[in-house]
C-alpha atoms as a PDB file:
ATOM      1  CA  UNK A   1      85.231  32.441-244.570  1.00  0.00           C
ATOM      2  CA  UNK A   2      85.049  36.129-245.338  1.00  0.00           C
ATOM      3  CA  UNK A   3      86.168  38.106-242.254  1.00  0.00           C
ATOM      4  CA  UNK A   4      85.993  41.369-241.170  1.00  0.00           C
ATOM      5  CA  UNK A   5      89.117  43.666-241.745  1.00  0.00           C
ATOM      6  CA  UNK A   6      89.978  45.304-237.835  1.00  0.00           C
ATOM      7  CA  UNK A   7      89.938  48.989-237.772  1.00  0.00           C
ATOM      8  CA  UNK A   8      90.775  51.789-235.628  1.00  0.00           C
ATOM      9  CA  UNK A   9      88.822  55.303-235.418  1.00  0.00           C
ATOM     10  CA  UNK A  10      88.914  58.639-233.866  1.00  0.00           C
ATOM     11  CA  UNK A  11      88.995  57.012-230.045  1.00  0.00           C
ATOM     12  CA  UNK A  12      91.943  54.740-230.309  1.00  0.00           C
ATOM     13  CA  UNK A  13      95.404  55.973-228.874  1.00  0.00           C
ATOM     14  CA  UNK A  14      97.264  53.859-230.548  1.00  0.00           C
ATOM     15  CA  UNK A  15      98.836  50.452-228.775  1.00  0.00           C
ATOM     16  CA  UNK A  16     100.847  52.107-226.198  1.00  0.00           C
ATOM     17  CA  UNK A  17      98.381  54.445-225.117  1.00  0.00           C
ATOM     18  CA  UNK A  18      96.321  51.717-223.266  1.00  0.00           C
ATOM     19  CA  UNK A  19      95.887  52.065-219.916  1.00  0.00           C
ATOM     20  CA  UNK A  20      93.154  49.657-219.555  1.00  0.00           C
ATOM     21  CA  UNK A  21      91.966  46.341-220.479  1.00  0.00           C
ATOM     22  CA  UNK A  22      88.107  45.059-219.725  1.00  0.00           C
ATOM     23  CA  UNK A  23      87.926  41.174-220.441  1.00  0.00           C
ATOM     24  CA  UNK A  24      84.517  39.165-220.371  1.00  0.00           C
ATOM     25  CA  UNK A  25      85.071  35.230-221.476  1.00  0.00           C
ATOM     26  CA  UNK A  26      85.458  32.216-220.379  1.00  0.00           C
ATOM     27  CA  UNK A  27      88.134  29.665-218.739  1.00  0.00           C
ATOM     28  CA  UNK A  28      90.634  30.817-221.680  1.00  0.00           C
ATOM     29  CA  UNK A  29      91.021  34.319-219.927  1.00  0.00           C
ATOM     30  CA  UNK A  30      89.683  33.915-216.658  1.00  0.00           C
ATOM     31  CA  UNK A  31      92.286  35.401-213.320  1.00  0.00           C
ATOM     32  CA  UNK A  32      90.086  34.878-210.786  1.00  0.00           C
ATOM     33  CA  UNK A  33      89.080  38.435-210.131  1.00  0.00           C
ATOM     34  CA  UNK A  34      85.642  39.600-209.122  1.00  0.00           C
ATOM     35  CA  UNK A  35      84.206  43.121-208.370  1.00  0.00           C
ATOM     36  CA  UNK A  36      84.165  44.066-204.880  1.00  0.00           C
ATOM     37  CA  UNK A  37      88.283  42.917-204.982  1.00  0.00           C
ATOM     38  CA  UNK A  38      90.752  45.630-204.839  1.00  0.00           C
ATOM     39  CA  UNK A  39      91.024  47.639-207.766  1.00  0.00           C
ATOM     40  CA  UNK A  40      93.717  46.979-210.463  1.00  0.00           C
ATOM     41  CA  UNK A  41      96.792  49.609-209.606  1.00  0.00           C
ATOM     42  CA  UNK A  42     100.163  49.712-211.081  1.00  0.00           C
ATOM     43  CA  UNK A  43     101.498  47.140-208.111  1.00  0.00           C
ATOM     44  CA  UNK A  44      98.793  44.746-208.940  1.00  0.00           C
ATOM     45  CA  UNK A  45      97.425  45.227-212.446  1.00  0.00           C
ATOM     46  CA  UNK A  46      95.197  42.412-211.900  1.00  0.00           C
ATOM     47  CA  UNK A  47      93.616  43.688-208.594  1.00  0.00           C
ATOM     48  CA  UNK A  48      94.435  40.225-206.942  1.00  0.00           C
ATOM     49  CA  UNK A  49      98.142  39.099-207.075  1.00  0.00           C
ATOM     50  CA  UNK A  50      99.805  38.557-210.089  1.00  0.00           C
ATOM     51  CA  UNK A  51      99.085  36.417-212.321  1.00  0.00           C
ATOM     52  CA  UNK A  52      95.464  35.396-210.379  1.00  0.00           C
ATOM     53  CA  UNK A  53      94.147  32.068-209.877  1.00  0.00           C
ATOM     54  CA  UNK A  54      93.864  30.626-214.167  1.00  0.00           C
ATOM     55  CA  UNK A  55      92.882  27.199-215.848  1.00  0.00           C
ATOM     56  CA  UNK A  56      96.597  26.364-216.613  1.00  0.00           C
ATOM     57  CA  UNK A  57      98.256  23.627-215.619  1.00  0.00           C
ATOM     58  CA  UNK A  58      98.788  23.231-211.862  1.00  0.00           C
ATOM     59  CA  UNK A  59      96.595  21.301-209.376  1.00  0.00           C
ATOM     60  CA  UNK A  60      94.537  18.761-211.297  1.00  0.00           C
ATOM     61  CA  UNK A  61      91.673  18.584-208.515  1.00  0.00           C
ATOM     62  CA  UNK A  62      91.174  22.732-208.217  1.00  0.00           C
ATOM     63  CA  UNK A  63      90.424  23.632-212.067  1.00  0.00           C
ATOM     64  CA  UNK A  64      90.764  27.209-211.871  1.00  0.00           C
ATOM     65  CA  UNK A  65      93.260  27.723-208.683  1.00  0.00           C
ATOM     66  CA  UNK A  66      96.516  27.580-211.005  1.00  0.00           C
ATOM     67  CA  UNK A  67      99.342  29.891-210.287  1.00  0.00           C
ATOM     68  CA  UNK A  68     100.536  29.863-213.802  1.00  0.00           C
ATOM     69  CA  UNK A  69      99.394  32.661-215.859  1.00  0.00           C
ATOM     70  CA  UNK A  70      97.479  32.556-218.643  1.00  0.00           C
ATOM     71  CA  UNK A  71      97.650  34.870-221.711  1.00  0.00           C
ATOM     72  CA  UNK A  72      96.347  38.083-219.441  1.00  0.00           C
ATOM     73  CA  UNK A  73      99.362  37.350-217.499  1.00  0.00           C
ATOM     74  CA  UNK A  74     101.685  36.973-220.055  1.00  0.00           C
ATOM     75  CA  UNK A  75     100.404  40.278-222.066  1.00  0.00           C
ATOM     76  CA  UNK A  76     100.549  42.246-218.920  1.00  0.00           C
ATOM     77  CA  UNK A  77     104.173  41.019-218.521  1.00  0.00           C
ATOM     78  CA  UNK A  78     105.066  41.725-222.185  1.00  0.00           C
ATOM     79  CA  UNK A  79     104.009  45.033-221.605  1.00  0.00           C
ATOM     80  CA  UNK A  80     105.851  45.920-218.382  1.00  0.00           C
ATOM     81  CA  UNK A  81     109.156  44.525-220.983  1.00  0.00           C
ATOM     82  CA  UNK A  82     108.295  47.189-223.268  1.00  0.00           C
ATOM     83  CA  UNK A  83     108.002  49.734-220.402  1.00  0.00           C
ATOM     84  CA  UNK A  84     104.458  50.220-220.668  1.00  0.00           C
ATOM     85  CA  UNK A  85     101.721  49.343-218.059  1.00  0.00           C
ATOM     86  CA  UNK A  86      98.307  48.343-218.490  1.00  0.00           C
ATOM     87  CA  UNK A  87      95.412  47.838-215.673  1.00  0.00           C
ATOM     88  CA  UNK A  88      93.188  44.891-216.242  1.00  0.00           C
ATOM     89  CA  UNK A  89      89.781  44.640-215.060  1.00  0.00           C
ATOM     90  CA  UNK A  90      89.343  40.965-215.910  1.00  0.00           C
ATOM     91  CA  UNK A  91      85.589  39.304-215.622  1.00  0.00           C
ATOM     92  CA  UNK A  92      85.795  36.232-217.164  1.00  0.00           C
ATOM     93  CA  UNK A  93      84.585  33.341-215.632  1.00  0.00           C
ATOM     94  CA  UNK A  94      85.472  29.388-216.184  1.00  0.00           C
ATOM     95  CA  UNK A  95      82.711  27.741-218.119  1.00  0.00           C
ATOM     96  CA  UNK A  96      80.627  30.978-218.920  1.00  0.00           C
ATOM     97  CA  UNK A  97      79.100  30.700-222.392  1.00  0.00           C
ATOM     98  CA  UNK A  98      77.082  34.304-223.940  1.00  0.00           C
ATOM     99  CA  UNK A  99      74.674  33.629-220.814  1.00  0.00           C
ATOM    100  CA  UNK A 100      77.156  34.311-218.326  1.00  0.00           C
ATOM    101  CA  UNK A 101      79.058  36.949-220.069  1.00  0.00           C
ATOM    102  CA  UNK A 102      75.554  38.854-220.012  1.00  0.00           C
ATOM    103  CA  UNK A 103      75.650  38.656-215.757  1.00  0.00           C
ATOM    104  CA  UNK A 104      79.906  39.512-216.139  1.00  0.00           C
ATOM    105  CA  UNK A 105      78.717  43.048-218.003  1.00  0.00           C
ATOM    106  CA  UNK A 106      75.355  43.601-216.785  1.00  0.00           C
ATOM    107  CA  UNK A 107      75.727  42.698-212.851  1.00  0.00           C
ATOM    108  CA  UNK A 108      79.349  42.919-212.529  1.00  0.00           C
ATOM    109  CA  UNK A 109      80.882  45.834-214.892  1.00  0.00           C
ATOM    110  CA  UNK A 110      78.256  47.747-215.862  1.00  0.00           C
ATOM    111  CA  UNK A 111      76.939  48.866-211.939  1.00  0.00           C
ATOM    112  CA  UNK A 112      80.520  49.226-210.870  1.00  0.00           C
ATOM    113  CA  UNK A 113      83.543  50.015-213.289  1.00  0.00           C
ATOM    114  CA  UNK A 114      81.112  51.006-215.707  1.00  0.00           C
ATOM    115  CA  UNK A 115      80.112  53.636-213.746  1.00  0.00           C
ATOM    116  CA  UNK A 116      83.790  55.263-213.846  1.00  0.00           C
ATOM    117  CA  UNK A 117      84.112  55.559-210.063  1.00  0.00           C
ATOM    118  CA  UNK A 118      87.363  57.028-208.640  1.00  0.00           C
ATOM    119  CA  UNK A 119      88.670  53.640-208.690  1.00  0.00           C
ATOM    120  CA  UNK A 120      88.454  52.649-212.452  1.00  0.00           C
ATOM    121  CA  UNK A 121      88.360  56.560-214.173  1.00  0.00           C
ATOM    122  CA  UNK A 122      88.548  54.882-216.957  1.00  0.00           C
ATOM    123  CA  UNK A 123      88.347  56.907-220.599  1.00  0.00           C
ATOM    124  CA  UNK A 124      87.006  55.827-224.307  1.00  0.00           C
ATOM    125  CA  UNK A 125      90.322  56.914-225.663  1.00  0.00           C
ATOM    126  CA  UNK A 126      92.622  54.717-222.704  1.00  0.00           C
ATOM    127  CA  UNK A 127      90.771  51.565-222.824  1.00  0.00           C
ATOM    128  CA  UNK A 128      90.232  48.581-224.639  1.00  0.00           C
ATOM    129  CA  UNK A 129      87.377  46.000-224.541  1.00  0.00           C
ATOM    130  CA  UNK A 130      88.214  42.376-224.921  1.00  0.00           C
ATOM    131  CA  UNK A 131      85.486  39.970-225.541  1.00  0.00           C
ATOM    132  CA  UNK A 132      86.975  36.132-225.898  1.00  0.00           C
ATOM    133  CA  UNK A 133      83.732  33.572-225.531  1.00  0.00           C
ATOM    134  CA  UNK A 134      82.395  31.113-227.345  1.00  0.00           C
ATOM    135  CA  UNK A 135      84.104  27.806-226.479  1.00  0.00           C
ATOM    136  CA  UNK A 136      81.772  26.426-223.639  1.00  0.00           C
ATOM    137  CA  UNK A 137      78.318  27.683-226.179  1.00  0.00           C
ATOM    138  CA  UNK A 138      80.130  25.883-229.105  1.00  0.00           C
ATOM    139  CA  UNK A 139      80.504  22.312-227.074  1.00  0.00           C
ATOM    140  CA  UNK A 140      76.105  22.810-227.155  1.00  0.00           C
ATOM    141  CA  UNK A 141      75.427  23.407-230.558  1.00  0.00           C
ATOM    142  CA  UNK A 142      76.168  24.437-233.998  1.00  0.00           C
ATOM    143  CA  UNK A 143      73.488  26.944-234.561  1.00  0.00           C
ATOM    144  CA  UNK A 144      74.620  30.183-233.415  1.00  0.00           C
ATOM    145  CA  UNK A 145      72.830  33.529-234.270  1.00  0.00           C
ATOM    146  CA  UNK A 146      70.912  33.740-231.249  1.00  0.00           C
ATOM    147  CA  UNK A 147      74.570  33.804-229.484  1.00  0.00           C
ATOM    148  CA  UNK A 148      75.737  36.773-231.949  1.00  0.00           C
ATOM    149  CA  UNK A 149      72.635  38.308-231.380  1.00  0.00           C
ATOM    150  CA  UNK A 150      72.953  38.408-227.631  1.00  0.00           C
ATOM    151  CA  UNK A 151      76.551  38.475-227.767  1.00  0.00           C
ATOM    152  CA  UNK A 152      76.403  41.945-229.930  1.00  0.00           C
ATOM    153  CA  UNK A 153      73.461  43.066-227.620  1.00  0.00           C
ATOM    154  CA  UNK A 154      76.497  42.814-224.581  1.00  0.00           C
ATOM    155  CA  UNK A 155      78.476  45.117-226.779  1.00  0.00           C
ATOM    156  CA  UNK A 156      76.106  47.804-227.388  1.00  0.00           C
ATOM    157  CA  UNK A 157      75.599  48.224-223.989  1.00  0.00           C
ATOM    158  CA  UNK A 158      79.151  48.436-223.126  1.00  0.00           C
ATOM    159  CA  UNK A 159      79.166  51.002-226.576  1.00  0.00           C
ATOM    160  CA  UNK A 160      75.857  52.678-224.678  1.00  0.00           C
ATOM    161  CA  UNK A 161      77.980  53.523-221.421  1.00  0.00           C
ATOM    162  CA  UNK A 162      81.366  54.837-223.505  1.00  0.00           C
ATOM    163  CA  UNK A 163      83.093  51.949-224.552  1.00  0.00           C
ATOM    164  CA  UNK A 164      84.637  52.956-227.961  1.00  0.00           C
ATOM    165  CA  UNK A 165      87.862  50.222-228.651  1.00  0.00           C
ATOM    166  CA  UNK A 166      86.619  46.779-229.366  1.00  0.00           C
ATOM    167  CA  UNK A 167      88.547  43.617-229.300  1.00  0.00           C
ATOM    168  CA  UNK A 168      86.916  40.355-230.435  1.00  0.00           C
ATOM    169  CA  UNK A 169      88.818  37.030-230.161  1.00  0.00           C
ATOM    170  CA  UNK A 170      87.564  33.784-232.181  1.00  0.00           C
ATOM    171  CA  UNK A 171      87.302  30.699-230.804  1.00  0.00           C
ATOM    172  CA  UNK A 172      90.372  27.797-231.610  1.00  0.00           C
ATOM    173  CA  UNK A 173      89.882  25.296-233.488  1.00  0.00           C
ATOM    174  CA  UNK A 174      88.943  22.837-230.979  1.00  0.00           C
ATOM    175  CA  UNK A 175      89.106  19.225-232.823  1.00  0.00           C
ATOM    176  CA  UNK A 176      92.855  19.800-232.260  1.00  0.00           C
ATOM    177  CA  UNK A 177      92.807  19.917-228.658  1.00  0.00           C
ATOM    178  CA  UNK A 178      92.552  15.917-226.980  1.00  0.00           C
ATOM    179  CA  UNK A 179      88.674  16.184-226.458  1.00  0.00           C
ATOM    180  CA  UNK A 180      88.369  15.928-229.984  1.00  0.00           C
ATOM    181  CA  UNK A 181      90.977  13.111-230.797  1.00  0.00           C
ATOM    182  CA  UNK A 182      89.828  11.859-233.978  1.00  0.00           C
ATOM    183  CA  UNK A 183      88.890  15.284-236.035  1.00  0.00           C
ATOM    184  CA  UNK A 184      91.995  16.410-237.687  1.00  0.00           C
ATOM    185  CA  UNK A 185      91.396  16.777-241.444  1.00  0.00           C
ATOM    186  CA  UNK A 186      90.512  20.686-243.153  1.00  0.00           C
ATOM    187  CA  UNK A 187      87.084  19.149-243.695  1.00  0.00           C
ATOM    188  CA  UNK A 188      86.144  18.509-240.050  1.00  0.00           C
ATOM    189  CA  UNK A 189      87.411  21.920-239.160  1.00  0.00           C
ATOM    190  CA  UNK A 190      85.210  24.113-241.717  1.00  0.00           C
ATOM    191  CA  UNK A 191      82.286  21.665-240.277  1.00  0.00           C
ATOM    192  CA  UNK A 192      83.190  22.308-236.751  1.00  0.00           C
ATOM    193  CA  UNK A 193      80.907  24.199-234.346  1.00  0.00           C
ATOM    194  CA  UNK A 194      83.847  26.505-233.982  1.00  0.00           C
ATOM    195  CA  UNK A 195      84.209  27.326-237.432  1.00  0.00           C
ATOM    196  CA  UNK A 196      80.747  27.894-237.684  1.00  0.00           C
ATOM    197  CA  UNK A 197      81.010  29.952-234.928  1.00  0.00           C
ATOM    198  CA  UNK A 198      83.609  32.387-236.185  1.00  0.00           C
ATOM    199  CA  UNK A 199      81.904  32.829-239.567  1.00  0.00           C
ATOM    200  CA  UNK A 200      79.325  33.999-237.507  1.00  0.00           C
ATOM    201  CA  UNK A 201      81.197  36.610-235.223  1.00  0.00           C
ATOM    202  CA  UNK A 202      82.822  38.371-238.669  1.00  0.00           C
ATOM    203  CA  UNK A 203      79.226  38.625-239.447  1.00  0.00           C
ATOM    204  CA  UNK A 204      78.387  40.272-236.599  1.00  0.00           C
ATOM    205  CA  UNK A 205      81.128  42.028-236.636  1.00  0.00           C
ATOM    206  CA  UNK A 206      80.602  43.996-239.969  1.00  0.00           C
ATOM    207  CA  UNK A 207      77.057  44.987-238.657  1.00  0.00           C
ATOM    208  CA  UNK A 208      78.145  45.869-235.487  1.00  0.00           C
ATOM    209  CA  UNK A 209      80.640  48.850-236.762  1.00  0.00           C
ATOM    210  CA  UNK A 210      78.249  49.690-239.930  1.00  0.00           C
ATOM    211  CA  UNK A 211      76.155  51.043-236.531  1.00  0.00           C
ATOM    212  CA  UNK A 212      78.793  52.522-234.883  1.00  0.00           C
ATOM    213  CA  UNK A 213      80.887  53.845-237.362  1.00  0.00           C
ATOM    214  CA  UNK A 214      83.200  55.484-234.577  1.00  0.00           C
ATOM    215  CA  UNK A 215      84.450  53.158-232.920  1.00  0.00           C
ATOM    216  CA  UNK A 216      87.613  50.918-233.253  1.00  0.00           C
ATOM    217  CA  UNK A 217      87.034  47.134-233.744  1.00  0.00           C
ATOM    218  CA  UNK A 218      90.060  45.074-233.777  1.00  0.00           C
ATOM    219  CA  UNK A 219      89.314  41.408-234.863  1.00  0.00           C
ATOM    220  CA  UNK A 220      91.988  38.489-233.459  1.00  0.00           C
ATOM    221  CA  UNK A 221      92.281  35.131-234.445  1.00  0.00           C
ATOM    222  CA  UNK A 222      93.282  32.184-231.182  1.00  0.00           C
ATOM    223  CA  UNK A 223      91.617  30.040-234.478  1.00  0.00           C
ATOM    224  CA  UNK A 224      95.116  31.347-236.518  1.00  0.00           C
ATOM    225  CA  UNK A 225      98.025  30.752-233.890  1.00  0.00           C
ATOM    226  CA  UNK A 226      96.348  27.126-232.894  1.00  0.00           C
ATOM    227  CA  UNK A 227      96.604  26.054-236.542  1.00  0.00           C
ATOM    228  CA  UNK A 228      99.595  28.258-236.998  1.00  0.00           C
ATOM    229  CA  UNK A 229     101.422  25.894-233.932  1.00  0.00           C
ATOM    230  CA  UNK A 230      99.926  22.859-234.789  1.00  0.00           C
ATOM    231  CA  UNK A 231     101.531  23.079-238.108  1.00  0.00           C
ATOM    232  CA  UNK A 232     104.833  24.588-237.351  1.00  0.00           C
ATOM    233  CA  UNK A 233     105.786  22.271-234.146  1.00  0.00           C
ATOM    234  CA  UNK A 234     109.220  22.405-233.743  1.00  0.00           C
ATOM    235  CA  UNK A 235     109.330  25.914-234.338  1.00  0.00           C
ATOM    236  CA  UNK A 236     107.617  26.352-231.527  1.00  0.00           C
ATOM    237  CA  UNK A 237     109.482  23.968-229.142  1.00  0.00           C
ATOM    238  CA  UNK A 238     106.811  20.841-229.658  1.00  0.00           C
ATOM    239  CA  UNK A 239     106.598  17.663-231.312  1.00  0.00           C
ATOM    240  CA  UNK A 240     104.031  15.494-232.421  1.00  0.00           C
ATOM    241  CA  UNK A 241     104.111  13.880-229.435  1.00  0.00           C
ATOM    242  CA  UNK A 242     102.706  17.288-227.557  1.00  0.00           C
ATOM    243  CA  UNK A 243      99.704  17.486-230.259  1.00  0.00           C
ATOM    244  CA  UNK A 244      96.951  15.376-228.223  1.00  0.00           C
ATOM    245  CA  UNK A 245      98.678  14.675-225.013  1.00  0.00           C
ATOM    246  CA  UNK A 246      96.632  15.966-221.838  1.00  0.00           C
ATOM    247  CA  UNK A 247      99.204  16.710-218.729  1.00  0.00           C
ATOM    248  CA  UNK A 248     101.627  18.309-221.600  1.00  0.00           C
ATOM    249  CA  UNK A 249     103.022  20.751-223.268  1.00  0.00           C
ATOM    250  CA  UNK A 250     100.849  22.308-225.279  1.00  0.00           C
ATOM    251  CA  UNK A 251      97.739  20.865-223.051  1.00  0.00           C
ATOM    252  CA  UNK A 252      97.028  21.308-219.746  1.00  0.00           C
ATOM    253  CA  UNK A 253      94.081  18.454-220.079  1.00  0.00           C
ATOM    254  CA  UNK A 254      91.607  17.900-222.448  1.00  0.00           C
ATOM    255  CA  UNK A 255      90.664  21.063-223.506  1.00  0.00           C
ATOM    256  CA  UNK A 256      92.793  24.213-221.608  1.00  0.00           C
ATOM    257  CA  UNK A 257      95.876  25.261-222.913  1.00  0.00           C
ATOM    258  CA  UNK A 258      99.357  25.447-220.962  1.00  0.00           C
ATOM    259  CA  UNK A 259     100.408  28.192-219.244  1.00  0.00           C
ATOM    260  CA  UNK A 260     103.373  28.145-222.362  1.00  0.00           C
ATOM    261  CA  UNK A 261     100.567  27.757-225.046  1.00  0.00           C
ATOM    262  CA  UNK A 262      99.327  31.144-223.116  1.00  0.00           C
ATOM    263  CA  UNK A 263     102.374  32.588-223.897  1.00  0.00           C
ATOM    264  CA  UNK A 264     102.073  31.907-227.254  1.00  0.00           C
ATOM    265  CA  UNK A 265      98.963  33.486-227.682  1.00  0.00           C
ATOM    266  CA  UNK A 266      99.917  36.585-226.107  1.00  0.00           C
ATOM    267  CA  UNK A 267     103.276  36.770-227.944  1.00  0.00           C
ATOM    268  CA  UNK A 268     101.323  36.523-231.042  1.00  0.00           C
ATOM    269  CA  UNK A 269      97.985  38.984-229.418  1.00  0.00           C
ATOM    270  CA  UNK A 270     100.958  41.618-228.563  1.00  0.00           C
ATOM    271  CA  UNK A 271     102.502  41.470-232.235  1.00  0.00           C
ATOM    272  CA  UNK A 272      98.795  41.887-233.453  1.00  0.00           C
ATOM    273  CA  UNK A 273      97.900  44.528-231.445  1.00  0.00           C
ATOM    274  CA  UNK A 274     101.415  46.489-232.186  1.00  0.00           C
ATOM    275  CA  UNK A 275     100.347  46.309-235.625  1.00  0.00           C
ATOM    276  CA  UNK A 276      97.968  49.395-234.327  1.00  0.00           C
ATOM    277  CA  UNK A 277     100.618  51.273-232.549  1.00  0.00           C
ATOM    278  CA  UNK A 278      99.332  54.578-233.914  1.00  0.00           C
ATOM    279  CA  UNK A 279      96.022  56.243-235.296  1.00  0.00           C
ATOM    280  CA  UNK A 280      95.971  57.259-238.913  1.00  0.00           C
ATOM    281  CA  UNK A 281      93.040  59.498-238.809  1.00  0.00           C
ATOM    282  CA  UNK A 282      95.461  61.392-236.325  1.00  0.00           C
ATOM    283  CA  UNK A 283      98.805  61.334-238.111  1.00  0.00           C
END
């Protein structure tokens, strides 16, 4: 797969210069927050309370009314370690493929936040834009450039309204996850709907900043720390045990990750994104 290198331009303040975080997704990244809610403010980054309602592990019968946090959470926590803060307007929404991310930014961001009311005076050069989807349109088919088509439509209009700092997330490799119980081998993978998938989003990708040469466009990989845990267990704190177990460790059921894989990610998203703790073109 040949991917697109991430790269920051004349907008981004550097890691620690964040103040906000837009998310559009899926299950993965979704808190539970909706516009109309209370705005995000330094005593509840979120807008609802900390860490939200998330597809982690929790009641078995509510999907989506866990108390755990997922890897928002987690980052946001992270963050408040290192003595910085971040507000996070989160739309994501549990089973949302490129369909429903088009209602999260055209009916839910784009009339409201997007606007930069009083309540969300949000900046090009404070905020970042985090688009993690994909999962839920891989499990329908392989054949995908509609989806980057629409899905890079979504991000010109967010470009169109001021967004500058991009952040794309692949999606995992999901034949290791127990839905999937007998794809394992390197040959299923670069088959996989996923893997097609991310091919696909680098592609994008390129085009997408050859048009907007200005802006930043940071490119990480969920696809890398999944394979990157599943192959390193104990270092980690799992066993083999945790690989394809729903109810465990790794595995909240058959296809959501525990409120500790979350952690993971994040960990892993907040090394990443530290890599970019300053601008070049300003030093």
């Amino acid at each position: 797969m040949t991917r697109f290198t991430s790269v920051v331009g004349e907008h981004w303040p550097g890691y620690d210069g964040l103040k906000r975080l837009f998310i559009f997704g899926d299950s993965y990244s979704a808190v539970g927050y909706y516009p109309g809610w209370p705005a995000p403010s330094e005593s509840e980054p979120l807008g609802i309370p900390f860490p939200g309602q998330t597809w982690t592990e929790g009641d078995m019968d509510s999907m989506g009314d866990s108390t755990n946090a997922n890897w928002v959470g987690h980052l946001v926590s992270f963050r408040r370690k290192d003595g910085k803060s971040l507000l996070v307007y989160d739309y994501a929404v549990g089973g949302h493929t490129i369909n429903g991310m088009k209602s999260q930014v055209e009916k839910w961001f784009l009339p409201h936040a997007g606007k930069r009311p009083s309540w969300a005076p949000w900046d090009s050069k404070d905020s970042l834009f985090v688009t993690w989807v994909g999962i839920n349109d891989c499990a329908y088919s392989r054949r995908h450039e509609e989806n980057m088509k629409n899905l890079f439509a979504l991000e010109d209009e967010l470009y169109e309204v001021g967004a500058r700092n991009f952040l794309l997330i692949d999606v995992p490799p999901m034949h290791l996850s127990p839905a999937f119980r007998k794809l394992d081998g390197p040959s299923n993978a670069e088959n996989s709907s996923a893997f097609v998938w991310n091919e696909e989003l680098h592609k994008g990708a390129k085009t997408f900043y050859e048009k907007h040469p200005d802006i930043s466009l940071l490119m990480y990989s969920s696809w890398d720390i999944f394979n990157k845990v599943h192959e390193n267990l104990g270092a980690f704190g799992f066993t083999k045990s945790d690989v394809k177990k729903r109810s465990g460790r790794i595995w909240m059921d058959h296809i959501h990750p525990t409120s500790r894989m979350h952690a993971i990610i994040a960990d892993d998203l907040d090394e990443f994104l530290k890599k970019f703790q300053t601008n070049p073109q300003q030093e």
